[in-house]
PDB file of N, CA and C in Angstrom:
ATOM      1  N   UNK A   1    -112.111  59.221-205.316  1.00  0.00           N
ATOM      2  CA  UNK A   1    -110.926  58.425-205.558  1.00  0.00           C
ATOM      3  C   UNK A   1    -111.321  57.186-206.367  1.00  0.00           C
ATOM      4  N   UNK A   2    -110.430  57.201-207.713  1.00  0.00           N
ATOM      5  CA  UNK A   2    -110.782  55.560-208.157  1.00  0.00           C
ATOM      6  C   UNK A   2    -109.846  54.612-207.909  1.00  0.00           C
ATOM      7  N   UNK A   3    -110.396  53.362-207.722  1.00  0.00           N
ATOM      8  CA  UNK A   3    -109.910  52.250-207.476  1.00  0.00           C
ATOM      9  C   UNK A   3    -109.200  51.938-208.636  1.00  0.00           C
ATOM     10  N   UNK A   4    -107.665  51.312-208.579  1.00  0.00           N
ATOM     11  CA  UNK A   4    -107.081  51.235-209.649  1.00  0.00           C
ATOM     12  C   UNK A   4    -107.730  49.422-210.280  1.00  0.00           C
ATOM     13  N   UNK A   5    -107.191  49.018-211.511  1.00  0.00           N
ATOM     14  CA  UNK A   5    -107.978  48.007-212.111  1.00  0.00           C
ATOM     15  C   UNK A   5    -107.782  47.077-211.388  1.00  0.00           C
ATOM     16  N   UNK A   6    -106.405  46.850-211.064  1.00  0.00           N
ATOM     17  CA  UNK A   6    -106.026  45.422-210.157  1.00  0.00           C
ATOM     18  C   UNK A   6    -106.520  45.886-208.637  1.00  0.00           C
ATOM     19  N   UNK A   7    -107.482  46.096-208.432  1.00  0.00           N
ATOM     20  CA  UNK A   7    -107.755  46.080-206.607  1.00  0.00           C
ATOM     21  C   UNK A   7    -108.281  44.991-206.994  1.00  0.00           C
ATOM     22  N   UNK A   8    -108.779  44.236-207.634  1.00  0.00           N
ATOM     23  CA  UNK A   8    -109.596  42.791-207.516  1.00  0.00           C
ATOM     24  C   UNK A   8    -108.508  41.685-207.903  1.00  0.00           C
ATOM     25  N   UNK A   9    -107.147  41.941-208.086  1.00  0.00           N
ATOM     26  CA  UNK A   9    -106.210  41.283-208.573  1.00  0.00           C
ATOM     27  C   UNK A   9    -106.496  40.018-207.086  1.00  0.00           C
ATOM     28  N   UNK A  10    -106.443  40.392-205.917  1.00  0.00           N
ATOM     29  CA  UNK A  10    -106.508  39.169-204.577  1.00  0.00           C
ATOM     30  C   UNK A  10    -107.241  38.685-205.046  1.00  0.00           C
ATOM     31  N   UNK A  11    -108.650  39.159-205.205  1.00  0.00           N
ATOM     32  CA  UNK A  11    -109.569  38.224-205.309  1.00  0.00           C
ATOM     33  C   UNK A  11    -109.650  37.079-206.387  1.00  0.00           C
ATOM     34  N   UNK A  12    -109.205  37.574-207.699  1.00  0.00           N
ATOM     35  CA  UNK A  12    -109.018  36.769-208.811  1.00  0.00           C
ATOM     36  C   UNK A  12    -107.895  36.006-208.406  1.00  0.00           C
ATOM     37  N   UNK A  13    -106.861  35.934-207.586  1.00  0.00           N
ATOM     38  CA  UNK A  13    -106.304  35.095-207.504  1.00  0.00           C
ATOM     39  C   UNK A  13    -106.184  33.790-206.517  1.00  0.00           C
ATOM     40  N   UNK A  14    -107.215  34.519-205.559  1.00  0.00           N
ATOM     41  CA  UNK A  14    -107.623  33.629-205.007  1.00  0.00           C
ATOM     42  C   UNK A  14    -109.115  32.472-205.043  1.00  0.00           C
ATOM     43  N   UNK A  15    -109.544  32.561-206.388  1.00  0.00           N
ATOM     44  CA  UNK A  15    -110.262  31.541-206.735  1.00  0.00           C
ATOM     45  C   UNK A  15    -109.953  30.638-208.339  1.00  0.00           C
ATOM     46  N   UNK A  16    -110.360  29.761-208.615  1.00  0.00           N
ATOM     47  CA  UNK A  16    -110.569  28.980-209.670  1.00  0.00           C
ATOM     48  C   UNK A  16    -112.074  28.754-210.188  1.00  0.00           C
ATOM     49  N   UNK A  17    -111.768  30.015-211.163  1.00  0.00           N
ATOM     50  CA  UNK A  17    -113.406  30.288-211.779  1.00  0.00           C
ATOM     51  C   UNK A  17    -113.593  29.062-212.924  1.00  0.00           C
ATOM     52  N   UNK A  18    -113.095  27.798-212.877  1.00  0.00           N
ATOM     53  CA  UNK A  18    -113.715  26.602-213.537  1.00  0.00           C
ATOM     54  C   UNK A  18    -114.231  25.802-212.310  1.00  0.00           C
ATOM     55  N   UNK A  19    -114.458  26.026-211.142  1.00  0.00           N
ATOM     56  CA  UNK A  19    -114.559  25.546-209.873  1.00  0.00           C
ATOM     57  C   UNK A  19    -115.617  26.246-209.201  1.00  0.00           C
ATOM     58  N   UNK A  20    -115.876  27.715-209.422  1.00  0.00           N
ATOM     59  CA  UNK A  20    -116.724  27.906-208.212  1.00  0.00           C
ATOM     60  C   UNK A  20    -117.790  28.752-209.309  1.00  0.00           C
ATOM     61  N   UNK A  21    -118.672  29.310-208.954  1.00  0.00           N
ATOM     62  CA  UNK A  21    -119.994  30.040-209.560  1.00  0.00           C
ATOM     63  C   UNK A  21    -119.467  31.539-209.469  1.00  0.00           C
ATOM     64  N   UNK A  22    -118.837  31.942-208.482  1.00  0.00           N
ATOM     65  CA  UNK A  22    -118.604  32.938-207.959  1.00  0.00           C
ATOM     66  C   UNK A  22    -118.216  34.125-209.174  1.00  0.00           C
ATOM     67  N   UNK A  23    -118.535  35.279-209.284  1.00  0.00           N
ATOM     68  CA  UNK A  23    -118.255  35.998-210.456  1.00  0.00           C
ATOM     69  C   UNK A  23    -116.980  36.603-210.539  1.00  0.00           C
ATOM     70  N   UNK A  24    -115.970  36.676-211.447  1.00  0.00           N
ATOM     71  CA  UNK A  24    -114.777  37.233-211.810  1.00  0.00           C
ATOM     72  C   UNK A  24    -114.720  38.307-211.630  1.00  0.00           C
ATOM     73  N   UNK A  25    -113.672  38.820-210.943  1.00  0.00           N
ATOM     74  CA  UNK A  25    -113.490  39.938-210.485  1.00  0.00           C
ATOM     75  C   UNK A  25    -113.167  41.152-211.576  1.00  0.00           C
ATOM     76  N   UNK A  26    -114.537  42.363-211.438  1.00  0.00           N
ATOM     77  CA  UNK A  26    -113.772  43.719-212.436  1.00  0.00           C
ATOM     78  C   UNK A  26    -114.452  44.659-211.963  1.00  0.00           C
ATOM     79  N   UNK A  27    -113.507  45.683-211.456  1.00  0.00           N
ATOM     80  CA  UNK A  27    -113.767  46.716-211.097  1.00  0.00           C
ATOM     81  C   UNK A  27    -114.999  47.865-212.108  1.00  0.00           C
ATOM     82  N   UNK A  28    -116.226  47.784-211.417  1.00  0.00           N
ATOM     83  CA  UNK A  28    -116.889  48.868-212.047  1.00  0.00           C
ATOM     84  C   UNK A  28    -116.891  50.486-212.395  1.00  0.00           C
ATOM     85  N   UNK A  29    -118.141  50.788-213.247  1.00  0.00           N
ATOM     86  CA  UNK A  29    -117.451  51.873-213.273  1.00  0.00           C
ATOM     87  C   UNK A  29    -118.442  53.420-212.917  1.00  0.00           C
ATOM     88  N   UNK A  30    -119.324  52.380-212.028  1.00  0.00           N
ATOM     89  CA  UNK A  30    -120.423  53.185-211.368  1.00  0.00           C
ATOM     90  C   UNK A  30    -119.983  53.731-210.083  1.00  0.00           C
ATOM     91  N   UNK A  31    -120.568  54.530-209.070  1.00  0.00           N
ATOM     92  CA  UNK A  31    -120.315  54.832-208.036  1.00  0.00           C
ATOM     93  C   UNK A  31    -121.160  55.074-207.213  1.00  0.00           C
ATOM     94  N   UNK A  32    -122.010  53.887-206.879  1.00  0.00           N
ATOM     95  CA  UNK A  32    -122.895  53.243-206.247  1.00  0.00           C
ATOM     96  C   UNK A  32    -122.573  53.570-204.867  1.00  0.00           C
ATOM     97  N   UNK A  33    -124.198  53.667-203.806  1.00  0.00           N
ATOM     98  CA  UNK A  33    -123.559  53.413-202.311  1.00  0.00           C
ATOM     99  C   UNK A  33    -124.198  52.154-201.665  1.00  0.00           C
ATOM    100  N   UNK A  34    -124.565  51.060-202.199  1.00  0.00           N
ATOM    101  CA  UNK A  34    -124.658  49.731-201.510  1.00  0.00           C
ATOM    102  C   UNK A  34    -124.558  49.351-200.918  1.00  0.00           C
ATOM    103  N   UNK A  35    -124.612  47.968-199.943  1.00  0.00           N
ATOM    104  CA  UNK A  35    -124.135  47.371-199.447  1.00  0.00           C
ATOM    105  C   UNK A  35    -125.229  45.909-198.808  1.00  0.00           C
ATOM    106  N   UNK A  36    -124.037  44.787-198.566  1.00  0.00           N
ATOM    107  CA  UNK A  36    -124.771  43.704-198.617  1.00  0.00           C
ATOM    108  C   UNK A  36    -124.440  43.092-197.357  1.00  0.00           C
ATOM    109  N   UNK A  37    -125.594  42.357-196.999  1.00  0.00           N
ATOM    110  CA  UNK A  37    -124.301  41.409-195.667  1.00  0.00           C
ATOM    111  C   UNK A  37    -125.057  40.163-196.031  1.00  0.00           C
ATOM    112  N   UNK A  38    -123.762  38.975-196.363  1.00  0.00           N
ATOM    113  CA  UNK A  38    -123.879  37.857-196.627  1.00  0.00           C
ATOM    114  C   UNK A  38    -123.652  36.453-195.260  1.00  0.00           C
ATOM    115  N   UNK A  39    -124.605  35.758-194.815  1.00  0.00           N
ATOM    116  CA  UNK A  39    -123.974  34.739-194.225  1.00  0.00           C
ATOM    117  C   UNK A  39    -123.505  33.718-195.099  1.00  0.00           C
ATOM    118  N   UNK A  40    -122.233  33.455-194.273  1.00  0.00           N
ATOM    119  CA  UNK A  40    -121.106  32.600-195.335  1.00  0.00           C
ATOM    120  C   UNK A  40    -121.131  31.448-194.177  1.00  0.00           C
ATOM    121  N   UNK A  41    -121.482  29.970-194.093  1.00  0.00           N
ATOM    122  CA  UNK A  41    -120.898  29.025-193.862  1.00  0.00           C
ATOM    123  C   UNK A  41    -119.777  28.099-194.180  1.00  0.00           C
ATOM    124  N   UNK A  42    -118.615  28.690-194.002  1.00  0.00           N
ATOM    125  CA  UNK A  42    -117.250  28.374-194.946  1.00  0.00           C
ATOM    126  C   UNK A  42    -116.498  27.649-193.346  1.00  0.00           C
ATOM    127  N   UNK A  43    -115.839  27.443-193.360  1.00  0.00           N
ATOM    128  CA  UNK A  43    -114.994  26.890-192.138  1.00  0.00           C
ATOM    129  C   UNK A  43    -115.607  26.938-190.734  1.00  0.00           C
ATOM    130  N   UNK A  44    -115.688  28.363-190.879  1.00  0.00           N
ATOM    131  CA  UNK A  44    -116.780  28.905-189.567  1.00  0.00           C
ATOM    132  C   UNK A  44    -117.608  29.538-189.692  1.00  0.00           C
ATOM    133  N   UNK A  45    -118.676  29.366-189.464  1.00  0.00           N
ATOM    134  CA  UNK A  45    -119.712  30.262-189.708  1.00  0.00           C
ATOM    135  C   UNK A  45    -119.803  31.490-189.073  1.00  0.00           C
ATOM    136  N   UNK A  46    -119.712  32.935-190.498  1.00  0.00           N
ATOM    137  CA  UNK A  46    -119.648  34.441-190.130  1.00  0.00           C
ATOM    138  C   UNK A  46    -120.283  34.936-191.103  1.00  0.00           C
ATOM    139  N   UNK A  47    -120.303  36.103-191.127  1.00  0.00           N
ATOM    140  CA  UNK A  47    -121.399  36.592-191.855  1.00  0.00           C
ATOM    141  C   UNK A  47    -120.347  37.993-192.773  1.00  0.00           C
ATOM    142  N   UNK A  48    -120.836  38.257-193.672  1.00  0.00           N
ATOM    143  CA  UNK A  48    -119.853  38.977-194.417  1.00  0.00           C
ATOM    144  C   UNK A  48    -120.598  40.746-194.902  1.00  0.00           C
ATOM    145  N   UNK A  49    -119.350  41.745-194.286  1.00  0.00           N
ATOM    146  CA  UNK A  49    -120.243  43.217-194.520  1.00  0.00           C
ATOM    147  C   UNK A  49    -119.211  43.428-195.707  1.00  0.00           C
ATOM    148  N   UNK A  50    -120.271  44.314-196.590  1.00  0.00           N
ATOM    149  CA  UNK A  50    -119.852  44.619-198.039  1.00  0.00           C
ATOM    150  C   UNK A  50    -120.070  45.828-198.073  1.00  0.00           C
ATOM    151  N   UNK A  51    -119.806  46.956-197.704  1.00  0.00           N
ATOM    152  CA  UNK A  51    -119.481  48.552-198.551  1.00  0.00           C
ATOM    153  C   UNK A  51    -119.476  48.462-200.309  1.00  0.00           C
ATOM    154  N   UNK A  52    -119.982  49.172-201.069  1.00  0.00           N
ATOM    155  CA  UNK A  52    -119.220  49.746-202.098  1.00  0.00           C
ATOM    156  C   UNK A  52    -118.843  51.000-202.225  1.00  0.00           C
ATOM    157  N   UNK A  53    -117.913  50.713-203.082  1.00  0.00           N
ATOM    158  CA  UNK A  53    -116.743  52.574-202.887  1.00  0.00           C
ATOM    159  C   UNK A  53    -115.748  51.640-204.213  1.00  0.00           C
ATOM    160  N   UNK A  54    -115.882  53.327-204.544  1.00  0.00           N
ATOM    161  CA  UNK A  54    -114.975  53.150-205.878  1.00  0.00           C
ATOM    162  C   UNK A  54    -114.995  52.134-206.451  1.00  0.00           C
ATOM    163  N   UNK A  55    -116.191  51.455-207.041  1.00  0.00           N
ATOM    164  CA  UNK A  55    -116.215  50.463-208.236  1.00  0.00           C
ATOM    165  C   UNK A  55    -115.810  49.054-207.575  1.00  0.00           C
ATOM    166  N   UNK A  56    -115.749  49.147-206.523  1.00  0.00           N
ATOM    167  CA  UNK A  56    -115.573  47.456-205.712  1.00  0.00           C
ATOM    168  C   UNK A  56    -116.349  47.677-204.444  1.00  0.00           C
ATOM    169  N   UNK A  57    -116.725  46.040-203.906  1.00  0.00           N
ATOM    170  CA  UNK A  57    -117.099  45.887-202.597  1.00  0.00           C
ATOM    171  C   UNK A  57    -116.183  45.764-201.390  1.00  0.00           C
ATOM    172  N   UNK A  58    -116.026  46.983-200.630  1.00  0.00           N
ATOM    173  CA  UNK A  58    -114.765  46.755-199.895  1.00  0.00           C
ATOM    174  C   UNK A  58    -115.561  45.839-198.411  1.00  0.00           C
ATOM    175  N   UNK A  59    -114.908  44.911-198.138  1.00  0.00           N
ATOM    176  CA  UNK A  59    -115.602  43.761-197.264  1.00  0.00           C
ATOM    177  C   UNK A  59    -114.755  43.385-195.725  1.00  0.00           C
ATOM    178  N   UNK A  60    -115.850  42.879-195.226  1.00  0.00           N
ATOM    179  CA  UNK A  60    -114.998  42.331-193.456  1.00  0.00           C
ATOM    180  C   UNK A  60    -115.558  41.536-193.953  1.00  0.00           C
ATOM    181  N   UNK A  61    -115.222  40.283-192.669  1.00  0.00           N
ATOM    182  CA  UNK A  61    -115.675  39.243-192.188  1.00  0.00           C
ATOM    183  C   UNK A  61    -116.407  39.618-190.615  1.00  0.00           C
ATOM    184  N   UNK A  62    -117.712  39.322-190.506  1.00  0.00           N
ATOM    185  CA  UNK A  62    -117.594  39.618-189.096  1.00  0.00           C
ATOM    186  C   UNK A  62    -118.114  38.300-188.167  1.00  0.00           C
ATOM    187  N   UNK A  63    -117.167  38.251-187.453  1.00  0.00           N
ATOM    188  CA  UNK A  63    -116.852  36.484-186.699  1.00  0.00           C
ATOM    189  C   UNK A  63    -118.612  36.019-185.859  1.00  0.00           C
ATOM    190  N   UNK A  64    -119.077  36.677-185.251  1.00  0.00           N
ATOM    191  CA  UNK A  64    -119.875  36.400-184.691  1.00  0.00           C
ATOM    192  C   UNK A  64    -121.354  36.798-185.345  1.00  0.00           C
ATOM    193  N   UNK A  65    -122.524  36.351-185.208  1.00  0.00           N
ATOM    194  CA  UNK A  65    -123.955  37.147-185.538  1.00  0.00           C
ATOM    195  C   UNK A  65    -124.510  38.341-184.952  1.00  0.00           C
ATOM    196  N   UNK A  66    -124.945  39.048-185.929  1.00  0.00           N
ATOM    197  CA  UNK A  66    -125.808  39.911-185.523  1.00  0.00           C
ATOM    198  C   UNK A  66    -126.224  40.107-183.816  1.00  0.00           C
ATOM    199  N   UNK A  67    -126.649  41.337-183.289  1.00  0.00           N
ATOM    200  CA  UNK A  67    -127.162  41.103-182.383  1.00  0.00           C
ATOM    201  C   UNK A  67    -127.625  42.272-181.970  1.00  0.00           C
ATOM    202  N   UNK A  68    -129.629  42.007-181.210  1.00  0.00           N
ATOM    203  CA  UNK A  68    -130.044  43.259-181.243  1.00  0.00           C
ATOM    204  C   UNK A  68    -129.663  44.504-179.692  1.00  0.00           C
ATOM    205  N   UNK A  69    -128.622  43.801-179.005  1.00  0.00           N
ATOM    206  CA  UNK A  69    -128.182  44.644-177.866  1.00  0.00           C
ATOM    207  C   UNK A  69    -126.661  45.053-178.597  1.00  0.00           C
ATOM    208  N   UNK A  70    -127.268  46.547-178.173  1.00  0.00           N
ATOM    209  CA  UNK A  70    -126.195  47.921-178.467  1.00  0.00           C
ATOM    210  C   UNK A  70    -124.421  47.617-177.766  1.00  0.00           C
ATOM    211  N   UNK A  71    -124.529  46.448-176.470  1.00  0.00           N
ATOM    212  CA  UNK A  71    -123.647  46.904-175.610  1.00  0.00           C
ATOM    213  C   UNK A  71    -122.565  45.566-176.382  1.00  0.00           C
ATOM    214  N   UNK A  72    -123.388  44.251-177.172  1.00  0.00           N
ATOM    215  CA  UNK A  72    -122.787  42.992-177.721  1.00  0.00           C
ATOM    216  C   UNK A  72    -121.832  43.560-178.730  1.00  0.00           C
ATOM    217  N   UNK A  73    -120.387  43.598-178.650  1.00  0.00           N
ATOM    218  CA  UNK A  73    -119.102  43.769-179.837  1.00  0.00           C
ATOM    219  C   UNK A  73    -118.905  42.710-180.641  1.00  0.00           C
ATOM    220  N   UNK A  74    -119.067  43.533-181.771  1.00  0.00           N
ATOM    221  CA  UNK A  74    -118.382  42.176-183.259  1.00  0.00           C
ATOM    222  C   UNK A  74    -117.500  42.662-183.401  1.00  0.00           C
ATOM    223  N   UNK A  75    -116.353  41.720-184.068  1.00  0.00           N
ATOM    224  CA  UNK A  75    -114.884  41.874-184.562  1.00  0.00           C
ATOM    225  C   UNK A  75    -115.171  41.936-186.214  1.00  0.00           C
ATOM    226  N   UNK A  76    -115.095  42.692-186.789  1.00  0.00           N
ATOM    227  CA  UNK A  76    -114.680  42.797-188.252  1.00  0.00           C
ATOM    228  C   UNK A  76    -113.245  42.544-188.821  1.00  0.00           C
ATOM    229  N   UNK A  77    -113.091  41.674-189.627  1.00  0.00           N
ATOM    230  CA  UNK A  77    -111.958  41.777-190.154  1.00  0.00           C
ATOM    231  C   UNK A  77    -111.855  42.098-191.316  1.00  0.00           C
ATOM    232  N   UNK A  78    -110.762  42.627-191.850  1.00  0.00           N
ATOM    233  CA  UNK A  78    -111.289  43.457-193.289  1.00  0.00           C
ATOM    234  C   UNK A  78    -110.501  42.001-194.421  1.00  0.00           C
ATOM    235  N   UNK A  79    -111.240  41.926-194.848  1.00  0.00           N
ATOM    236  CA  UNK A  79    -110.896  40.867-196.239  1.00  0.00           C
ATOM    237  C   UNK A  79    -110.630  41.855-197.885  1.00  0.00           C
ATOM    238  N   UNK A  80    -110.429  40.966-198.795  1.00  0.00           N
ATOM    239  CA  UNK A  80    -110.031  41.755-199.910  1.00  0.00           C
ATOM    240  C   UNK A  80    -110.943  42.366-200.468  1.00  0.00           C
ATOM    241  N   UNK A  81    -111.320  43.148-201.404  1.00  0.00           N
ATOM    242  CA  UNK A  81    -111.975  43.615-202.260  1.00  0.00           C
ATOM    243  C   UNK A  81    -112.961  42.623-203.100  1.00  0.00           C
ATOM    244  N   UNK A  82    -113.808  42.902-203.490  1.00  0.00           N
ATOM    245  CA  UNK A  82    -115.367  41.905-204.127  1.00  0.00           C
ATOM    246  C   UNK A  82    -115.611  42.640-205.255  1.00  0.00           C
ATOM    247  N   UNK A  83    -115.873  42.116-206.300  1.00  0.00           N
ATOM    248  CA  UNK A  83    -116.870  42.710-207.731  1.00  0.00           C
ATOM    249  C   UNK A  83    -117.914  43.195-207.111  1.00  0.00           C
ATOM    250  N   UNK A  84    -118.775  44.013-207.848  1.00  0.00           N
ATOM    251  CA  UNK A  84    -119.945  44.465-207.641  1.00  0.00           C
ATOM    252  C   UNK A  84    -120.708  43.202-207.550  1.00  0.00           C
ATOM    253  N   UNK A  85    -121.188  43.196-208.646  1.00  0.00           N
ATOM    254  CA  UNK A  85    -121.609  41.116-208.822  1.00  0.00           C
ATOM    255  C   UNK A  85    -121.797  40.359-207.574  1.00  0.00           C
ATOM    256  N   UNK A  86    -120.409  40.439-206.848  1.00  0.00           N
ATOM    257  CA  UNK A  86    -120.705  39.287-205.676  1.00  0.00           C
ATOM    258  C   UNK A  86    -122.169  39.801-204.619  1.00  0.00           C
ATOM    259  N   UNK A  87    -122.416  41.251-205.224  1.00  0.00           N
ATOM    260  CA  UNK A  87    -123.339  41.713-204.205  1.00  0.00           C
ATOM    261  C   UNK A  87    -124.162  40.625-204.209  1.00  0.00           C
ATOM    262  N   UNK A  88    -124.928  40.255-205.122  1.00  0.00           N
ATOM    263  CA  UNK A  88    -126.081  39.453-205.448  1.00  0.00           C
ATOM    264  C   UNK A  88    -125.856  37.924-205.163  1.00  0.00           C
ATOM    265  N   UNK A  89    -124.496  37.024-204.941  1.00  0.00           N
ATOM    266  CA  UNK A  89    -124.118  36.024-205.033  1.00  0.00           C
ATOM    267  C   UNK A  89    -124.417  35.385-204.257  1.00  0.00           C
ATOM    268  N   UNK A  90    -125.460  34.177-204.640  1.00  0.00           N
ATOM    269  CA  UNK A  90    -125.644  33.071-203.389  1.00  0.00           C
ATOM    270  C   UNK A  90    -125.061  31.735-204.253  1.00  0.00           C
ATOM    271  N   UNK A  91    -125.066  30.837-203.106  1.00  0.00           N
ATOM    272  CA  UNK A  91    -124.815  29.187-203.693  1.00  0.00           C
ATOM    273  C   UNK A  91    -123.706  28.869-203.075  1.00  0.00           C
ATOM    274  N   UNK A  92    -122.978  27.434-203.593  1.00  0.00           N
ATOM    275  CA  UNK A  92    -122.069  26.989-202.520  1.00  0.00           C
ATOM    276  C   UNK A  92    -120.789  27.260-203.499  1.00  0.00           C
ATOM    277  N   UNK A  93    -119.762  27.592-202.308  1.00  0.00           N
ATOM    278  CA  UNK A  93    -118.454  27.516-203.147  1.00  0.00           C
ATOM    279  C   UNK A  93    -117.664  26.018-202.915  1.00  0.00           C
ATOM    280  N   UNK A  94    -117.500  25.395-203.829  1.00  0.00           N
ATOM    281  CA  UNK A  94    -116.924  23.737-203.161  1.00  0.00           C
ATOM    282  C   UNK A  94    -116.072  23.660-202.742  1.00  0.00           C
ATOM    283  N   UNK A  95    -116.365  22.651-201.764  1.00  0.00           N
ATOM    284  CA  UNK A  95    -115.234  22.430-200.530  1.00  0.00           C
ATOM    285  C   UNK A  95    -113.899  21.979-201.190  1.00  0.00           C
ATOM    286  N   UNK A  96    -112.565  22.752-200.512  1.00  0.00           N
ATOM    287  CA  UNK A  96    -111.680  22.522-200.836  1.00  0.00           C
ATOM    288  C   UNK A  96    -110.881  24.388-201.628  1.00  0.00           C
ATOM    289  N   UNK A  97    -112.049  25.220-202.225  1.00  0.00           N
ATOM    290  CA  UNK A  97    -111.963  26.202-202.802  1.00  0.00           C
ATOM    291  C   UNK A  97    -111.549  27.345-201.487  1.00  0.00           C
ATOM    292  N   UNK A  98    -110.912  28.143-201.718  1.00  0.00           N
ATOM    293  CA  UNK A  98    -110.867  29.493-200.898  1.00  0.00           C
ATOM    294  C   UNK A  98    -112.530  29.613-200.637  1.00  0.00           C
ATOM    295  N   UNK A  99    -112.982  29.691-199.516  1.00  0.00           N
ATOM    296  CA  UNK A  99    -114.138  30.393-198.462  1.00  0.00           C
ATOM    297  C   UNK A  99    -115.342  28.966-199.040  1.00  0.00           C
ATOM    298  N   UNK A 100    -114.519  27.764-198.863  1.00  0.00           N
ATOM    299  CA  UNK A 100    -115.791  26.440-199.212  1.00  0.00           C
ATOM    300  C   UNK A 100    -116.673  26.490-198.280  1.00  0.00           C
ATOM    301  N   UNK A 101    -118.055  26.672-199.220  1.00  0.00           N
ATOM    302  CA  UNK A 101    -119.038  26.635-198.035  1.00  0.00           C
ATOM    303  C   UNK A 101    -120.192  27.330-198.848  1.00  0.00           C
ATOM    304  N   UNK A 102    -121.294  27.406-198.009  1.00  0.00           N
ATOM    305  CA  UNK A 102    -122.545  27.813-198.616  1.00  0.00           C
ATOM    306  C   UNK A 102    -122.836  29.448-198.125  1.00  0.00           C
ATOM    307  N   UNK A 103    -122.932  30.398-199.403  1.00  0.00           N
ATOM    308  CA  UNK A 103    -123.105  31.993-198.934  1.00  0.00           C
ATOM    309  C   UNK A 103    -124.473  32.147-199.448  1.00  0.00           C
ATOM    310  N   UNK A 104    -125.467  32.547-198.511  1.00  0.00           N
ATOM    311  CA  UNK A 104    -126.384  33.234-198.209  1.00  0.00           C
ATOM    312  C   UNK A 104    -126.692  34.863-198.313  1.00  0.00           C
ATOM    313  N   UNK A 105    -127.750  35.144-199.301  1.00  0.00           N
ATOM    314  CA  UNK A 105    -127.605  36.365-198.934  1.00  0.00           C
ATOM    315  C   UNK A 105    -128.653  36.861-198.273  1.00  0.00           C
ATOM    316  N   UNK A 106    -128.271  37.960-197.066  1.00  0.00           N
ATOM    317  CA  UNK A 106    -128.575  38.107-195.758  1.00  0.00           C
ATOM    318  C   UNK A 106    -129.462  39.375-195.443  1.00  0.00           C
ATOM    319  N   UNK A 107    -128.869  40.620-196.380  1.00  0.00           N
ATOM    320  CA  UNK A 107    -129.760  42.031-195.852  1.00  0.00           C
ATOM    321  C   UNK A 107    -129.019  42.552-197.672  1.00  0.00           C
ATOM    322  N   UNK A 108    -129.484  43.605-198.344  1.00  0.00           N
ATOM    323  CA  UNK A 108    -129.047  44.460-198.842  1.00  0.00           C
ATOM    324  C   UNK A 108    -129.716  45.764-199.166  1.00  0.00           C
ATOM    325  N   UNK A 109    -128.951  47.009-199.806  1.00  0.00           N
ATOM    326  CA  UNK A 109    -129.828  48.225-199.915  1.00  0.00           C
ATOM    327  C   UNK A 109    -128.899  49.434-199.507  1.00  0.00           C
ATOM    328  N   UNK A 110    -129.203  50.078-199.845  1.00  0.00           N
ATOM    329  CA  UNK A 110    -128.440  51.559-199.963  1.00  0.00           C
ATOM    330  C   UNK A 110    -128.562  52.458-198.902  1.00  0.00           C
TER     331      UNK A 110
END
């Protein structure tokens, strides 16, 4: 299944790329199986899971850290769609911007 062009339409609209580092959203045209997990210190500190599928990073938020007991539950929440690009993305997004705060990147690999 391909992702149509505007699945990154949220994301582009929810930033001001004269404002943040963060890369502009465009759907690729590889079909990669990736994935990244970013800690994001933005409001609250969570950590972010990234899938790719169909030419975008389809992403949660997941509220709490890691943890190495099987029986500890995280909540994922599913957030919008990501460029490929953001796989790699560290640095701060400035405060005041959609997700202000400093993203870390955390684990990645196929």
């Amino acid at each position: 299944m391909m992702v149509s062009k505007d699945a990154l339409s949220p994301y582009n609209a929810k930033r001001d790329f004269a404002r943040t580092r963060e890369p502009k959203g465009k759907v690729a045209k590889t079909g990669g199986n990736s994935f990244v997990v970013q800690k994001h210190a933005a409001t609250r500190l969570h950590w972010d899971f990234r899938l790719e599928i169909d030419g975008v990073l389809k992403s949660w938020a997941v509220t709490k850290g890691p943890s190495i007991d099987p029986a500890d539950k995280r909540l994922a929440v599913r957030t919008e769609d990501h460029p490929l690009d953001y796989g790699t993305f560290e640095g701060s997004i400035p405060k005041g911007e959609y997700g202000g705060g400093t993203v870390m990147l955390w684990d990645r690999g196929t």
